[in-house]
C-alpha atoms as a PDB file:
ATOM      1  CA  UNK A   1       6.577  13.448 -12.731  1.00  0.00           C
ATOM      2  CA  UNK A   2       8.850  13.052  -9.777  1.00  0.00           C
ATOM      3  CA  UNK A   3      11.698  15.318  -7.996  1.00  0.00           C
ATOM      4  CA  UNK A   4      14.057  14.462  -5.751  1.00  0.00           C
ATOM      5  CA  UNK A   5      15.667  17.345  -3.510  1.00  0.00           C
ATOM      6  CA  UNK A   6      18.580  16.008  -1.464  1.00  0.00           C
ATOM      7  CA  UNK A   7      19.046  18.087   2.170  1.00  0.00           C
ATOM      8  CA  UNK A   8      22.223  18.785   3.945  1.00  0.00           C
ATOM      9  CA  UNK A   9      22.693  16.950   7.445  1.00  0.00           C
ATOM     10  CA  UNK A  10      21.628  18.106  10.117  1.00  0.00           C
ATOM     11  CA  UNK A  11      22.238  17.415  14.094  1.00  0.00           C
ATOM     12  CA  UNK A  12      21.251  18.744  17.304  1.00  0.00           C
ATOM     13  CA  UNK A  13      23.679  18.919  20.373  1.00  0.00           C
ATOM     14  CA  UNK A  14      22.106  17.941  23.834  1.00  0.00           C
ATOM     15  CA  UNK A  15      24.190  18.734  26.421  1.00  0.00           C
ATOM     16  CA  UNK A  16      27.439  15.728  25.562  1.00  0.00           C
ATOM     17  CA  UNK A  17      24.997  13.713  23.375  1.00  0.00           C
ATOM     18  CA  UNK A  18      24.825  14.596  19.912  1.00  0.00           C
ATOM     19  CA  UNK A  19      21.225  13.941  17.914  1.00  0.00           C
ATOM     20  CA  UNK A  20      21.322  12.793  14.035  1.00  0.00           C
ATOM     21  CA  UNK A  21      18.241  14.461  12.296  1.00  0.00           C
ATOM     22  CA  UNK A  22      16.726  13.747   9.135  1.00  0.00           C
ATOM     23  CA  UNK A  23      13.431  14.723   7.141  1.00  0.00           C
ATOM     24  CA  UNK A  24      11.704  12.544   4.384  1.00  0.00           C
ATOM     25  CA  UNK A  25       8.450  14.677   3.114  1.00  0.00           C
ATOM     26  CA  UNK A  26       6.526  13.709   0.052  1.00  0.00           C
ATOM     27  CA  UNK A  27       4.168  16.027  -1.685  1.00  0.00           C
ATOM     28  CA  UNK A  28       1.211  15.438  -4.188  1.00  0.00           C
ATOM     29  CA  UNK A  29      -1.027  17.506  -5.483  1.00  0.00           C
ATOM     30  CA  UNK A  30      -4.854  17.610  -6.574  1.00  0.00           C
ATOM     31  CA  UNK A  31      -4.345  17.396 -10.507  1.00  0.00           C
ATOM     32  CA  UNK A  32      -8.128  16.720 -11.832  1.00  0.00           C
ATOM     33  CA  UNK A  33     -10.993  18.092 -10.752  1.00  0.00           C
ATOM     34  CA  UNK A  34     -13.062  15.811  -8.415  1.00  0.00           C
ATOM     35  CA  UNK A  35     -10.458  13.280  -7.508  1.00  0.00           C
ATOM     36  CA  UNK A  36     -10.743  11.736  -3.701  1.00  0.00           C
ATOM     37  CA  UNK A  37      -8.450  12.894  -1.444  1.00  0.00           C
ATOM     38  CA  UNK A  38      -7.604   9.500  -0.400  1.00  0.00           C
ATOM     39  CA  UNK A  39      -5.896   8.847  -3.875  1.00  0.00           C
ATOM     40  CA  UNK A  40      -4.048  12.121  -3.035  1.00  0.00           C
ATOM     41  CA  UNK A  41      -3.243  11.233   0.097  1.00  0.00           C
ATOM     42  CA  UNK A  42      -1.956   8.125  -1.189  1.00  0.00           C
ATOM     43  CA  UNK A  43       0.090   9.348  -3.948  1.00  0.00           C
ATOM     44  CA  UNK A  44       2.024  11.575  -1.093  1.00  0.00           C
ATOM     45  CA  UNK A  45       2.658   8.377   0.798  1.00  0.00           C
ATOM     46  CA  UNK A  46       4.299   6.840  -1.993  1.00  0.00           C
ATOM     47  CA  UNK A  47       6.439   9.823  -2.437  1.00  0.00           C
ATOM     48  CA  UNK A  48       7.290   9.695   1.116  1.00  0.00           C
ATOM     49  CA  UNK A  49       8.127   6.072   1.362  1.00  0.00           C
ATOM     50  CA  UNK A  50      10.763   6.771  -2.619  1.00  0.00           C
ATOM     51  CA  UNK A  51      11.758   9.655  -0.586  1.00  0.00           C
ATOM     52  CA  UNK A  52      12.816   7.373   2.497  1.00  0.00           C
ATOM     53  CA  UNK A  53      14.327   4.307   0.610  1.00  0.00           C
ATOM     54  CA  UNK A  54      16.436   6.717  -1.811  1.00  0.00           C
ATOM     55  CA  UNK A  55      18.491   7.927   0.875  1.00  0.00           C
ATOM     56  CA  UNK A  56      16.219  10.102   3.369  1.00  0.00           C
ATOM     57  CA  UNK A  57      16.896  13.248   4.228  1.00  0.00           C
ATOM     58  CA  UNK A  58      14.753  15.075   0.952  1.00  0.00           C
ATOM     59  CA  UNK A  59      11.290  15.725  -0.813  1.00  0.00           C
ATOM     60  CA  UNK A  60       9.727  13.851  -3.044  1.00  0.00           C
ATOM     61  CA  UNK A  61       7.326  15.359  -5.086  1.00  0.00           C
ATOM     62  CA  UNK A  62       4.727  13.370  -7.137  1.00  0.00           C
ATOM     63  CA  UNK A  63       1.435  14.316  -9.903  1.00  0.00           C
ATOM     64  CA  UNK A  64      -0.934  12.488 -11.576  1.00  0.00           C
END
């Protein structure tokens, strides 16, 4: 299963210099009882990197 959430835009104002910002999270959880947390952790990276090349800016949440 995966889920996309697309965020509004967001910028920060430094003094005449305007900053961009943007936020790319992905999120796994533990789905079966004695799994590593490496192959979580992994998972979460891939959701990161989807969430990154589909546009930044959102979550991308992945299961087992």
């Amino acid at each position: 299963m995966r889920r996309a959430i697309a965020g509004e835009t967001f910028a920060v104002n430094k003094g005449e210099k305007r900053i961009e910002v943007t936020i790319s999270i992905g999120l796994s959880t533990l789905e079966r009882k004695g799994e590593s947390v490496a192959d979580v952790l992994k998972r979460a990276d891939t959701a990161l990197y989807r969430a990154k090349n589909d546009g930044r800016n959102r979550v991308v949440a992945t299961a087992a």
